[in-house]
Protein backbone atom coordinates (compact mmCIF):
# COMPACT_ATOMS: atom_id res chain seq x y z
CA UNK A 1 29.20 117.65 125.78
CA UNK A 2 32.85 118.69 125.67
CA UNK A 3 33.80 115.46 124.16
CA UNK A 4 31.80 115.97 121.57
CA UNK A 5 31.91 119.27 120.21
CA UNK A 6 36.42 118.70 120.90
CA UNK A 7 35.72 115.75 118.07
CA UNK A 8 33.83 117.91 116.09
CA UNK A 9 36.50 120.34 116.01
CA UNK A 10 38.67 118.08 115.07
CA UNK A 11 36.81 116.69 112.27
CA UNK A 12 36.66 120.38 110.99
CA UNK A 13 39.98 120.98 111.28
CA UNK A 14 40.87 117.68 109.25
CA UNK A 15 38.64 118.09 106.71
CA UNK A 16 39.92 122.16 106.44
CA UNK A 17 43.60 121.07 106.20
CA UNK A 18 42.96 118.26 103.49
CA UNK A 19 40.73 120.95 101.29
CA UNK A 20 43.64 123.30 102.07
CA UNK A 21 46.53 120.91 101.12
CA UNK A 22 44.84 119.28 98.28
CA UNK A 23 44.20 123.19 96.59
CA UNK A 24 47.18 124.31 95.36
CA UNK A 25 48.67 120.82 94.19
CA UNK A 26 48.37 122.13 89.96
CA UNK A 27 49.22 125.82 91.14
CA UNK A 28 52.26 124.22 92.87
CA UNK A 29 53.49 122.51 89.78
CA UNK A 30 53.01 125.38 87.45
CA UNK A 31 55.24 127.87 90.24
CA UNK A 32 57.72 125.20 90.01
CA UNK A 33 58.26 125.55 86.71
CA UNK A 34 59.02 128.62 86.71
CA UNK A 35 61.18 128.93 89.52
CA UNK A 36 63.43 125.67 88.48
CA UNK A 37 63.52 127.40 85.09
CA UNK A 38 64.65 130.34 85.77
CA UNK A 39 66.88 129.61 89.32
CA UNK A 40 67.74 126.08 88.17
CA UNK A 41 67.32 122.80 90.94
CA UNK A 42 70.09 124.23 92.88
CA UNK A 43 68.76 127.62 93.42
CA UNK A 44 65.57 127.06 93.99
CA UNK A 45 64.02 127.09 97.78
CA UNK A 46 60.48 124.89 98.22
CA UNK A 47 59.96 127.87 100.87
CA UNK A 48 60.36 130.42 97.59
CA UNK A 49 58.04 127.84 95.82
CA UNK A 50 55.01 127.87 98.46
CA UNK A 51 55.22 131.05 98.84
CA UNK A 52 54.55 131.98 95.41
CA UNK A 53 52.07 129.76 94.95
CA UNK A 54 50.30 130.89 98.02
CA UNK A 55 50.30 127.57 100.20
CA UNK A 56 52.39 126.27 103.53
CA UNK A 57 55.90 124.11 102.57
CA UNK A 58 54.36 121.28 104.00
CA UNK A 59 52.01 120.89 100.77
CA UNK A 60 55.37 120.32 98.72
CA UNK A 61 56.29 117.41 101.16
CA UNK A 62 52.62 115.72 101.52
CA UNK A 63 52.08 115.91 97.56
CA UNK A 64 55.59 115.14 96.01
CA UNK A 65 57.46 113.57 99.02
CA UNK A 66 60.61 116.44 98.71
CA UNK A 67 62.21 119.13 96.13
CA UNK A 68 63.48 116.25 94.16
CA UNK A 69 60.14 114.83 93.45
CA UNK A 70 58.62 118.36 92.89
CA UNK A 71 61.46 118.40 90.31
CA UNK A 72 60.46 115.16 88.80
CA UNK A 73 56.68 115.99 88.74
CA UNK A 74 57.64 119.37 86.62
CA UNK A 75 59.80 116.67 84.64
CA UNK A 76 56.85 114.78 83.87
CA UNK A 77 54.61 118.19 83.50
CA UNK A 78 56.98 119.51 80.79
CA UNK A 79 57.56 116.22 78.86
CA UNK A 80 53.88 115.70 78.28
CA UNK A 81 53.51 119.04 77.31
C-alpha cells in the first residue's frame, strides 16, 4: 500500500512540475525582451527574468539551455517579428 500511493505521488509531482515548467515558456520570452532591452545582455539577471515572469530560474535552463540561449530565442522572437 505504501509503495503504491509513494509512486503515485510521484507521478503527481512529475506531471505538476512539467505543467508548471512548460507554462510560462512564451511569458518567459516576452519578459526577456524587455529586460535585455532595456538592461542590455550584460545587465540582465535570469533570476530578475523569472521573477518577473512569475516562474522558478530553473524554467530558463530546462527551456533555453542558459542566458545566452534565452538571448538567442528573443533574437529569433524579434527578427520574425
Amino acid at each position: 500500500m505504501r509503495c503504491t500511493l509513494a509512486l503515485d505521488h510521484a507521478r503527481a509531482l512529475r506531471q505538476f512540475w512539467l505543467w508548471y515548467s512548460r507554462m510560462p515558456h512564451f511569458e518567459l520570452i516576452d519578459v526577456a525582451i524587455d529586460h535585455f532591452g532595456r538592461k542590455g545582455f550584460q545587465g540582465t539577471s535570469t533570476r530578475d527574468i523569472a521573477i518577473d515572469a512569475n516562474t522558478v530560474m530553473s524554467s530558463i535552463t530546462y527551456h533555453y539551455g542558459s542566458k545566452r540561449g534565452l538571448y538567442l530565442a528573443c533574437a529569433d522572437r524579434v527578427v520574425e517579428e
